[in-house]
Protein backbone atom coordinates (compact mmCIF):
# COMPACT_ATOMS: atom_id res chain seq x y z
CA UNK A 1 38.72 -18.93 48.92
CA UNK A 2 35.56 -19.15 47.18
CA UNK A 3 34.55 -15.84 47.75
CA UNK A 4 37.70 -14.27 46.38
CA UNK A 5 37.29 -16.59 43.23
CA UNK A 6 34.35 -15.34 42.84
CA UNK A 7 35.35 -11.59 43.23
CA UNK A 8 38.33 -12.10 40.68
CA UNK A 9 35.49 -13.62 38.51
CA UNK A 10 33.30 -10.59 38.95
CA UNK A 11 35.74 -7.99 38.79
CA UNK A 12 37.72 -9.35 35.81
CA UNK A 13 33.97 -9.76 33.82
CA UNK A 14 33.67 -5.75 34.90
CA UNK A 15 36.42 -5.03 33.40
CA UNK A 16 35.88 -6.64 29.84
CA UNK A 17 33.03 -5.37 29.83
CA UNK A 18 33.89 -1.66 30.43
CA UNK A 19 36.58 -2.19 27.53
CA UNK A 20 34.61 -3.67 25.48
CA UNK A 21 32.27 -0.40 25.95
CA UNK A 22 35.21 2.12 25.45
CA UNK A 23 36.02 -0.03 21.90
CA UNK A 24 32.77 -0.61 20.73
CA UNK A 25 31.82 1.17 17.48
CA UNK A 26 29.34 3.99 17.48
CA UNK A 27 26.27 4.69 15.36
CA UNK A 28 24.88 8.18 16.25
CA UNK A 29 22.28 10.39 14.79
CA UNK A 30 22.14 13.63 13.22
CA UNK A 31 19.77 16.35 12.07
CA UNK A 32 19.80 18.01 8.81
CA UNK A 33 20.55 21.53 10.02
CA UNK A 34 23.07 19.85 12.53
CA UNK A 35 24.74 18.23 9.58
CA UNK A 36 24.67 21.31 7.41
CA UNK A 37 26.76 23.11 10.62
CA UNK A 38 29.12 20.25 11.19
CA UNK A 39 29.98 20.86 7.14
CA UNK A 40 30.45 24.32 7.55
CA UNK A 41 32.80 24.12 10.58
CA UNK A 42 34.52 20.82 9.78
CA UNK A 43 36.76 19.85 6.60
CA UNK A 44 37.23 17.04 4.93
CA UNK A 45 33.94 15.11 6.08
CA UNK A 46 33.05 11.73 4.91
CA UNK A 47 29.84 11.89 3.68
CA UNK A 48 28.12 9.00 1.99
CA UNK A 49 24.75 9.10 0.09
CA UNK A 50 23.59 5.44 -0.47
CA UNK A 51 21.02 6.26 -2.82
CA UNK A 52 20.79 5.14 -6.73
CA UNK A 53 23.07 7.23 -9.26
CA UNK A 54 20.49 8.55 -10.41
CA UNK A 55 19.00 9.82 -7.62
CA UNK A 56 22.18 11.33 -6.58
CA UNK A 57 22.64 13.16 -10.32
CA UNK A 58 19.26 14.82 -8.92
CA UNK A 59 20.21 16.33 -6.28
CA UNK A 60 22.85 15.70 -3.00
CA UNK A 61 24.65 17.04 -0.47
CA UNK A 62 27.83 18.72 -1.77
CA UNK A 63 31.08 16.36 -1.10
CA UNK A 64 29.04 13.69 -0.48
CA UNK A 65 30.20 10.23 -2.19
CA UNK A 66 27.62 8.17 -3.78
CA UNK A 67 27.55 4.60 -2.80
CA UNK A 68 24.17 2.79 -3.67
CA UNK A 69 23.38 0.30 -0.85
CA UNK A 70 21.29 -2.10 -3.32
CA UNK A 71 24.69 -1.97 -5.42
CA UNK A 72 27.30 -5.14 -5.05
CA UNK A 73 29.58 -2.54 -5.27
CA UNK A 74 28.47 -0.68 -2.14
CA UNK A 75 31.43 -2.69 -0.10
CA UNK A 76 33.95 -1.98 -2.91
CA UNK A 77 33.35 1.73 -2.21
CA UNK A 78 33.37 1.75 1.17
CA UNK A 79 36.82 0.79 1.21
CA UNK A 80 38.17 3.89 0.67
CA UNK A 81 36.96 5.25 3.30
CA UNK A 82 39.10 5.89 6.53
CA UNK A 83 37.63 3.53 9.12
CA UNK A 84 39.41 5.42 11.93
CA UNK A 85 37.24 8.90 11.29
CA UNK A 86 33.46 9.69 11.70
CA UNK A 87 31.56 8.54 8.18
CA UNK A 88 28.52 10.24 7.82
CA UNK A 89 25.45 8.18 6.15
CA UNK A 90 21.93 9.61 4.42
CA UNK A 91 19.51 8.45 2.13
CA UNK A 92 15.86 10.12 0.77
CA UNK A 93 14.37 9.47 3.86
CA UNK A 94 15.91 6.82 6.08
CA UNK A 95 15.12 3.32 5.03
CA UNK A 96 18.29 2.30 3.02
CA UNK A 97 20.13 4.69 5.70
CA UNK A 98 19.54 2.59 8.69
CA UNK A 99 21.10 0.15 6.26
CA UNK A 100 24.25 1.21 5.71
CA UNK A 101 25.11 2.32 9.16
CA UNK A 102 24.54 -1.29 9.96
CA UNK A 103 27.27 -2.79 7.21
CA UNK A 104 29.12 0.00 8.16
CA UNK A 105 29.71 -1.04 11.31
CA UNK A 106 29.91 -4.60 10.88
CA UNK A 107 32.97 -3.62 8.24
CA UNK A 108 35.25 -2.03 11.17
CA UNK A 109 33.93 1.90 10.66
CA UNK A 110 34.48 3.38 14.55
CA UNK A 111 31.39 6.03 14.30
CA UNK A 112 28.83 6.17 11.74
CA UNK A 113 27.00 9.36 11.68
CA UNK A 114 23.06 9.01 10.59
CA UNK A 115 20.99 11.33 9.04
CA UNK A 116 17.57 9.77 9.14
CA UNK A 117 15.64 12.13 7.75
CA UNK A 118 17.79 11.94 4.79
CA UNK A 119 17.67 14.67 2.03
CA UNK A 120 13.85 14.77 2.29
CA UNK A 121 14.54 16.38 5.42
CA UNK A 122 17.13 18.49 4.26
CA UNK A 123 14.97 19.91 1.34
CA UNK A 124 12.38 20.28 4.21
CA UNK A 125 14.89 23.21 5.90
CA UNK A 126 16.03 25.16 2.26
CA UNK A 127 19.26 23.80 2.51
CA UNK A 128 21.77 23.80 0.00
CA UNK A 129 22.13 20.59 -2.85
CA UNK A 130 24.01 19.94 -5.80
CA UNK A 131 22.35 18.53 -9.09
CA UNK A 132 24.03 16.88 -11.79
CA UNK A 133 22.34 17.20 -15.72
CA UNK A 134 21.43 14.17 -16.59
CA UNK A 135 18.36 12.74 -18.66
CA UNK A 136 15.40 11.37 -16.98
CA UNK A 137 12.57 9.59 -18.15
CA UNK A 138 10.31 10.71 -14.93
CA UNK A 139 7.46 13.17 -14.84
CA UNK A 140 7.83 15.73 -13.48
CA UNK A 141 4.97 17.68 -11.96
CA UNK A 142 4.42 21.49 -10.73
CA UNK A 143 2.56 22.39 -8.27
CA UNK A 144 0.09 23.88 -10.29
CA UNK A 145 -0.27 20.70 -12.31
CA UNK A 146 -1.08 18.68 -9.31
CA UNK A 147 -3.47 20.45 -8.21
CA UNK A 148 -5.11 20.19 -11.37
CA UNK A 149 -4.68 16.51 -10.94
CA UNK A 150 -6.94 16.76 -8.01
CA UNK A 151 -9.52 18.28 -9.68
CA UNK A 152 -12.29 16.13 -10.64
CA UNK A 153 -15.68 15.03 -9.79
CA UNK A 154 -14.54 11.76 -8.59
CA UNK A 155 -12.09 10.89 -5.71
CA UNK A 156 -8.70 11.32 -6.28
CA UNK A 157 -6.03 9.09 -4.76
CA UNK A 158 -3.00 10.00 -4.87
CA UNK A 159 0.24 7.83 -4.06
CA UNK A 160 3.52 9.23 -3.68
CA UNK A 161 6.47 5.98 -4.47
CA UNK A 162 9.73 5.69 -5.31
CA UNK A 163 10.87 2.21 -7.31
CA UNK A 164 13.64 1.90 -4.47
CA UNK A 165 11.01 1.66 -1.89
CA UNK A 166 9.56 -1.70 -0.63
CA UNK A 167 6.29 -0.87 0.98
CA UNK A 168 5.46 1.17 -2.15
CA UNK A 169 6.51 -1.76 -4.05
CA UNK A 170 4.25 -4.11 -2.14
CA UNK A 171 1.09 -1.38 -2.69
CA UNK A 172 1.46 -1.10 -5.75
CA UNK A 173 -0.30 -4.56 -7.34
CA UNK A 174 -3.53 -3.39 -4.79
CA UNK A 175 -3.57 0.39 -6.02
CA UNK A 176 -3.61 -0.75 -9.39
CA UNK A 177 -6.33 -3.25 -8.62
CA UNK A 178 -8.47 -0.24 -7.04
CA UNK A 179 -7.81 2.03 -10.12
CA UNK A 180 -9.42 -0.81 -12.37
CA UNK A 181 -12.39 -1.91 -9.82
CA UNK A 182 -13.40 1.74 -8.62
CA UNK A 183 -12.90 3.40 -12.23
CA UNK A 184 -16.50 4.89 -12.08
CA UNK A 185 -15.64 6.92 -8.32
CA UNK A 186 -11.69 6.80 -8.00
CA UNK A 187 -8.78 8.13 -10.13
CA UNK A 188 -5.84 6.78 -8.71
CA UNK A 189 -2.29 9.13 -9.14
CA UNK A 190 1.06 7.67 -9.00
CA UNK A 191 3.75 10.41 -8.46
CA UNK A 192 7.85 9.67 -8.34
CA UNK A 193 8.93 11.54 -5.34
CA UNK A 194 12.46 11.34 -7.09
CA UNK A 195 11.35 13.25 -9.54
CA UNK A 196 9.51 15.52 -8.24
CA UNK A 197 11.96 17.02 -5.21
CA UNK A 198 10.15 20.27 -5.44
CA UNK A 199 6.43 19.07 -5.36
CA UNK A 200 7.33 17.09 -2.04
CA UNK A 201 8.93 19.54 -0.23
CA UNK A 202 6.04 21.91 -1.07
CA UNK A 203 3.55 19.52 0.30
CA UNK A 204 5.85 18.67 2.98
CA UNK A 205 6.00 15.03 2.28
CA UNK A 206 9.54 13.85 3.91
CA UNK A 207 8.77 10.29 4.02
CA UNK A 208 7.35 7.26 1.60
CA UNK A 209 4.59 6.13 0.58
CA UNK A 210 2.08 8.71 1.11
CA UNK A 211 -1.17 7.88 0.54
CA UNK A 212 -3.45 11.43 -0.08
CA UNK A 213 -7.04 11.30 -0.89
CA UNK A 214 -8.88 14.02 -1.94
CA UNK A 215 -12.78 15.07 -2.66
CA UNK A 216 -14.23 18.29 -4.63
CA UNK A 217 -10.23 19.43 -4.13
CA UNK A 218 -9.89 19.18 -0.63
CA UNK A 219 -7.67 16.78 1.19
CA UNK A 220 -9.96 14.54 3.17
CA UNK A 221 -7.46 11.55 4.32
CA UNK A 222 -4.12 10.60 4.18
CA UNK A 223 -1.43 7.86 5.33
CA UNK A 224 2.49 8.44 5.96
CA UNK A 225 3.79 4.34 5.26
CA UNK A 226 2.67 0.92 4.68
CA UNK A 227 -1.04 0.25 4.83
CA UNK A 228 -3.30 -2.83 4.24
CA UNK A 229 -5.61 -2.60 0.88
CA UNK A 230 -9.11 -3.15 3.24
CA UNK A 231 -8.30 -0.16 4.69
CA UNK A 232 -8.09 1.97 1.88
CA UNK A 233 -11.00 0.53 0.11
CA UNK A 234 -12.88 1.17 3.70
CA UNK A 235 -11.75 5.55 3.16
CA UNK A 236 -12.73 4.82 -0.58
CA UNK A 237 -16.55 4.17 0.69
């Protein structure tokens, strides 16, 4: 009697789980070049960019929708979404991505497509984006100008932000402190990768912060994400 309790008990735990499996809502992942297909082939995508407006206004994915996940109106947007069909999620470079396809999720969506390397990566590959004309107070900076930032006699450390990004945020206050201490041998660069689309895909820079340091005009060092203040004094040495 026992035993077949116990069977029942297994069998019926088996089975919850397996439709619990086939009900369970999907995150996946996607490349840019995969996505760029998938929009070629496929109508009526829903494709969300969960950037700032004003990131958007320079430069998305055509027929994406712009919902900005640091926005209290990110859930108001999402609404109008159809819950039912694949929603397909990007940001510059993945951060505010991974994000999103969480509350996504959480809110009922049955697959959320990511695109992690967000439109950094699709830059990266030549692909197709739309700009709006808008007015912006960011510098921007050719190619030909940074490299005559990185001329000098002293080192030249340059830091690649954005003011959505919290590691960039949190270097900030110890890059500034550097610029002031090591005036005499450092000149310390702080370039908006939202501004400057171009510059970054140029220098192939798909992710934030980037740390480069250069001497005499050649790169010497650099750092893709967060890093600790000793050890950028220490490559300063």
């Amino acid at each position: 009697m026992y035993k077949s309790f116990f069977s029942f008990i297994c069998c019926f735990l088996l089975l919850c789980g397996c439709s619990n499996a086939q009900t369970a809502h999907q995150a996946t992942q996607i490349k840019a070049t995969t996505l760029a297909s998938t929009l070629k082939n496929e109508q009526n995508i829903q494709l969300l960019d969960v950037r700032t407006p004003a990131e958007f206004s320079n430069g998305h994915v055509a027929g994406a929708v712009n919902a900005n996940i640091n926005s209290k109106e990110f859930q108001t947007k999402i609404t109008s979404l159809d819950k039912s069909k694949p929603v397909y999620v990007y940001c510059l470079s993945g951060g505010r991505s991974s994000n999103a396809v969480k509350q996504l999720l959480a809110a009922g969506f049955e697959k959320v497509v990511e695109m992690p390397g967000g439109i950094m990566e699709w830059r990266a590959a030549n692909l197709p984006e739309v700009k709006n004309t808008v007015t912006s107070n960011a510098k921007t900076i050719s190619l030909s100008q940074y490299q005559a930032l990185v001329k000098s006699d002293k080192l030249v450390l340059v830091d690649f932000y954005a003011d959505w990004c919290a590691p960039c945020k949190e270097m900030k206050p110890y890059l500034d402190k550097i610029s002031n201490d090591m005036a005499n041998k450092v000149v310390v660069v702080r370039i908006d990768a939202d501004a400057n689309p171009e510059l970054c895909k140029t220098l192939k820079i798909n992710a934030l912060p980037v740390l480069k340091l250069y001497k005499n005009e050649q790169l010497i060092w650099e750092n893709l994400g967060f890093i600790e203040e000793a050890a950028v004094r220490k490559k300063l040495k």
